[in-house]
Protein backbone atom coordinates (compact mmCIF):
# COMPACT_ATOMS: atom_id res chain seq x y z
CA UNK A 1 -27.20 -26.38 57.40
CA UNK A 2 -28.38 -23.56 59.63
CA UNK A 3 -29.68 -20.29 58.16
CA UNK A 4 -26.71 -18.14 58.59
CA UNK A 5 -24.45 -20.39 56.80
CA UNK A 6 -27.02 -20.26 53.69
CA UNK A 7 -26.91 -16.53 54.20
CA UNK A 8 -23.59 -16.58 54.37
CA UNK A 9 -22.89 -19.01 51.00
CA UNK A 10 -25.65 -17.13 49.43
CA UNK A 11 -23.62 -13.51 50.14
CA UNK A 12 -20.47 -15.17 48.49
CA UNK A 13 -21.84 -16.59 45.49
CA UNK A 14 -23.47 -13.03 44.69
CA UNK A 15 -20.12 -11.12 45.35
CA UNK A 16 -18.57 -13.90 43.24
CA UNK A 17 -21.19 -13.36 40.19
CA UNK A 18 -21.05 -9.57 40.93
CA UNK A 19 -17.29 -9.79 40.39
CA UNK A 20 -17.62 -11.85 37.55
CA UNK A 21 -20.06 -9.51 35.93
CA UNK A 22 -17.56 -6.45 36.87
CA UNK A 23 -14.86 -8.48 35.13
CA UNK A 24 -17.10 -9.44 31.77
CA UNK A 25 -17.99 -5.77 31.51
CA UNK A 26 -14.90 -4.28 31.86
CA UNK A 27 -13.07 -6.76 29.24
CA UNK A 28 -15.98 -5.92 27.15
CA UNK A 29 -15.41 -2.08 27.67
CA UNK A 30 -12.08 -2.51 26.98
CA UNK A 31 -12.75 -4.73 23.74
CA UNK A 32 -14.89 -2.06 22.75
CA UNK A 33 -12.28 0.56 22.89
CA UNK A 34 -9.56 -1.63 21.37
CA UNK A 35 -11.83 -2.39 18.15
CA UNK A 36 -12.92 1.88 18.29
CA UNK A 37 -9.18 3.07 18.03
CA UNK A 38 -8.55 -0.20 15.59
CA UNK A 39 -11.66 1.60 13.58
CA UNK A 40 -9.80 5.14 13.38
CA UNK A 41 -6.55 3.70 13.20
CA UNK A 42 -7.07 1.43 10.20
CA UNK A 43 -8.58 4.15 8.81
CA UNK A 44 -6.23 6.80 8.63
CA UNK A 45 -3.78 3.97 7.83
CA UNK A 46 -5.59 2.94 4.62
CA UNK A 47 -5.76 6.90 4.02
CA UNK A 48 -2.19 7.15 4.59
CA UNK A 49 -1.58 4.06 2.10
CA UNK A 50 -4.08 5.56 -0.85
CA UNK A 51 -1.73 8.95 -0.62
CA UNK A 52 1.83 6.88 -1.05
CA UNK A 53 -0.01 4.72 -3.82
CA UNK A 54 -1.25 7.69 -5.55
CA UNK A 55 2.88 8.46 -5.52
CA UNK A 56 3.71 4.94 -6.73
CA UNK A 57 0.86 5.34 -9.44
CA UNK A 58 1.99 8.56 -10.53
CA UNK A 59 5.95 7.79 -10.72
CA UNK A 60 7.48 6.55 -14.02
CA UNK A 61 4.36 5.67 -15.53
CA UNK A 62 4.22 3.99 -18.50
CA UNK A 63 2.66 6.80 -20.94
CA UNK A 64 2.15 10.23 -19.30
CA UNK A 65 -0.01 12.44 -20.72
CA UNK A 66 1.02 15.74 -21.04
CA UNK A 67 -0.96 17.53 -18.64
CA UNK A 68 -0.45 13.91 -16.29
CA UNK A 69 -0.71 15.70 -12.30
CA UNK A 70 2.69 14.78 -10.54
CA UNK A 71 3.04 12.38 -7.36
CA UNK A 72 1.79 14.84 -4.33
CA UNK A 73 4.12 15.95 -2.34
CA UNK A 74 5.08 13.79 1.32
CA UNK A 75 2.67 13.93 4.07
CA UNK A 76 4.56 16.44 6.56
CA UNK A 77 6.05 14.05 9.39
CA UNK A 78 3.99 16.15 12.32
CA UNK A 79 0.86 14.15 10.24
CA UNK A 80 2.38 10.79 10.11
CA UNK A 81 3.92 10.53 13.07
CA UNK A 82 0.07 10.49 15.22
CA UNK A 83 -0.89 7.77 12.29
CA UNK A 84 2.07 5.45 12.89
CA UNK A 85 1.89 5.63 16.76
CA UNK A 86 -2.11 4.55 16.78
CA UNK A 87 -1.01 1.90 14.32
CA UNK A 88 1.75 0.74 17.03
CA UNK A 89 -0.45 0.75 19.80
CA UNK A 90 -4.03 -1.05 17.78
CA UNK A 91 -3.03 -2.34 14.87
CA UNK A 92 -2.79 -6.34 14.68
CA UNK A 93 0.28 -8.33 14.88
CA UNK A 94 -1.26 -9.41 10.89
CA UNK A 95 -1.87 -6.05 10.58
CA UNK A 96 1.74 -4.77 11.20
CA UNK A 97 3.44 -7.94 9.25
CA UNK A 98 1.36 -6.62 6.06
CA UNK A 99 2.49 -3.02 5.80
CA UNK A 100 5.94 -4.23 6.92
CA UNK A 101 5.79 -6.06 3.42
CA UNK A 102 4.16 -3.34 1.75
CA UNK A 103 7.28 -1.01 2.83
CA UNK A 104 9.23 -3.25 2.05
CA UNK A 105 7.99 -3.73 -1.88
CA UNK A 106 7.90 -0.03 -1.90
CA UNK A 107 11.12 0.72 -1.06
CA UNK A 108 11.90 -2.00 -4.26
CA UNK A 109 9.56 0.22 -6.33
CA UNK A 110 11.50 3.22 -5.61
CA UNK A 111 14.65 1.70 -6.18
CA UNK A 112 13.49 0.00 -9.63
CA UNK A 113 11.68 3.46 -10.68
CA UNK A 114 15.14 5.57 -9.84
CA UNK A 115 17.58 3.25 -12.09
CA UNK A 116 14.52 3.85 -14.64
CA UNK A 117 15.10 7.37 -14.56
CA UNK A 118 18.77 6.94 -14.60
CA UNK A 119 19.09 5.26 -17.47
CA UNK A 120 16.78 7.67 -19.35
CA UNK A 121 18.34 10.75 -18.19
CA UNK A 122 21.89 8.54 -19.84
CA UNK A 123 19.96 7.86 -23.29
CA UNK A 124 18.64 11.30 -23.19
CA UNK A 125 22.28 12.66 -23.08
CA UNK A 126 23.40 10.36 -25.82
CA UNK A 127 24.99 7.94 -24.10
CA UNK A 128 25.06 4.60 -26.51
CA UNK A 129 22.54 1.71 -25.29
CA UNK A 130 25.32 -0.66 -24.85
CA UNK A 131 27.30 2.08 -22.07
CA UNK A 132 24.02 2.56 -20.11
CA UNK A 133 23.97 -1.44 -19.75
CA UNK A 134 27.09 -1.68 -19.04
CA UNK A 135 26.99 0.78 -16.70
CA UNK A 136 23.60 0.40 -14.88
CA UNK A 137 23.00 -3.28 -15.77
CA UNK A 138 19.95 -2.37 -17.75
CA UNK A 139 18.44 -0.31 -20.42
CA UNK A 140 15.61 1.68 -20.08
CA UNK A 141 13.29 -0.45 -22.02
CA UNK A 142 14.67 -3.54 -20.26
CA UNK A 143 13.67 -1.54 -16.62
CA UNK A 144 10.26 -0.77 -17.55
CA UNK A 145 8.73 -4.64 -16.94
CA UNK A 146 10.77 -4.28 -13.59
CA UNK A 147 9.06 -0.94 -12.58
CA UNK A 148 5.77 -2.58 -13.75
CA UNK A 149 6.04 -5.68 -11.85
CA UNK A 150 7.29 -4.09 -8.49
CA UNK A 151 3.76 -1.37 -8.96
CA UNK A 152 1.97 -4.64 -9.48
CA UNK A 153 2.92 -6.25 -6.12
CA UNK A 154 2.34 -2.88 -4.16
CA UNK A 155 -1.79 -2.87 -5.77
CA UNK A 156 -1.67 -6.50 -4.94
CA UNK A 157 -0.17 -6.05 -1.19
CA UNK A 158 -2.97 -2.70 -0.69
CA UNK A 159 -5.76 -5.22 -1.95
CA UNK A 160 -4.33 -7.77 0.94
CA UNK A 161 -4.50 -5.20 3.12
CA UNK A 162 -7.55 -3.38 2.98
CA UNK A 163 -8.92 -6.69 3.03
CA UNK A 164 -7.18 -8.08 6.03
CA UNK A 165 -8.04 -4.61 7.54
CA UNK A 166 -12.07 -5.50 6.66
CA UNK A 167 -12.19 -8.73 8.16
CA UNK A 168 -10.58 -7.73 11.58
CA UNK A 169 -12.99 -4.84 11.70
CA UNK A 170 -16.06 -7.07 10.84
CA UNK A 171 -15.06 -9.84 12.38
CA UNK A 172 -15.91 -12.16 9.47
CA UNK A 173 -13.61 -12.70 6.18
CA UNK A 174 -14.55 -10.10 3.45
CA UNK A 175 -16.13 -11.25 0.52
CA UNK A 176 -13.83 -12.19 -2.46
């Protein structure tokens, strides 16, 4: 093999490794920025969850002090709206599935915790036990466990996913 030709195999195999090197540093660049905006994202997502379960906690509790603070009012949309659309764009496919089923059980919360307050605002008018079953399907003492069980799932689905949310971040499975 003459010179040149080494030359020439030796130029290649550089411009290969150099474009191999270009290539592992740009997938690690973009890896880099993926897991940064999964960082914020997650974040702000986990924020955004502590607000609505600070709602769920403070709706039809069980005994309410007197001077118990009310659920805070909604996050305005113009706030939400930037959270959800980082979440679309980083969050895992896991990641979405999760608070899919955490809407999901809180939608059932809300539902449970509203036929709760309708058939209290029905005793509270006088209506007779046996017409507010008939008429909602439930008393309010029978609705209570209900309420309580759906607020269980939704702490149970948040500890799922602040968990899930750790181990993507760290890359390791959190510690149980």
């Amino acid at each position: 093999m003459s010179a040149s030709t080494v030359a020439i195999v030796a130029i290649r195999a550089q411009g290969r490794e150099a474009k191999l090197n270009r290539e592992h540093a740009w997938n690690l660049a973009r890896e880099e920025r993926i897991q940064h905006g999964r960082a914020d994202t997650y974040t702000d997502a986990l924020v955004l969850l502590s607000r609505l379960m600070t709602v769920v906690e403070r709706t039809q509790p069980i005994f309410k002090p007197a001077n118990a603070p009310e659920p805070p009012l909604p996050m305005p949309d113009e706030e939400v709206w930037p959270i959800q659309a980082r979440f679309d764009a980083f969050g895992s496919d896991e990641m979405q599935e999760l608070l899919e089923q955490w809407g999901a059980h809180r939608r059932e919360f809300h539902k449970r915790a509203e036929l709760l307050a309708l058939t209290q605002a029905e005793e509270q008018r006088g209506v007779l036990p046996s017409q507010v079953k008939e008429t909602w399907g439930y008393m309010p003492s029978e609705q209570w466990p209900r309420v309580e069980e759906a607020r269980q799932q939704l702490r149970d689905k948040v500890t799922e996913i602040r968990k899930h949310a750790n181990e993507e971040l760290r890359g390791v499975p959190a510690p149980s």
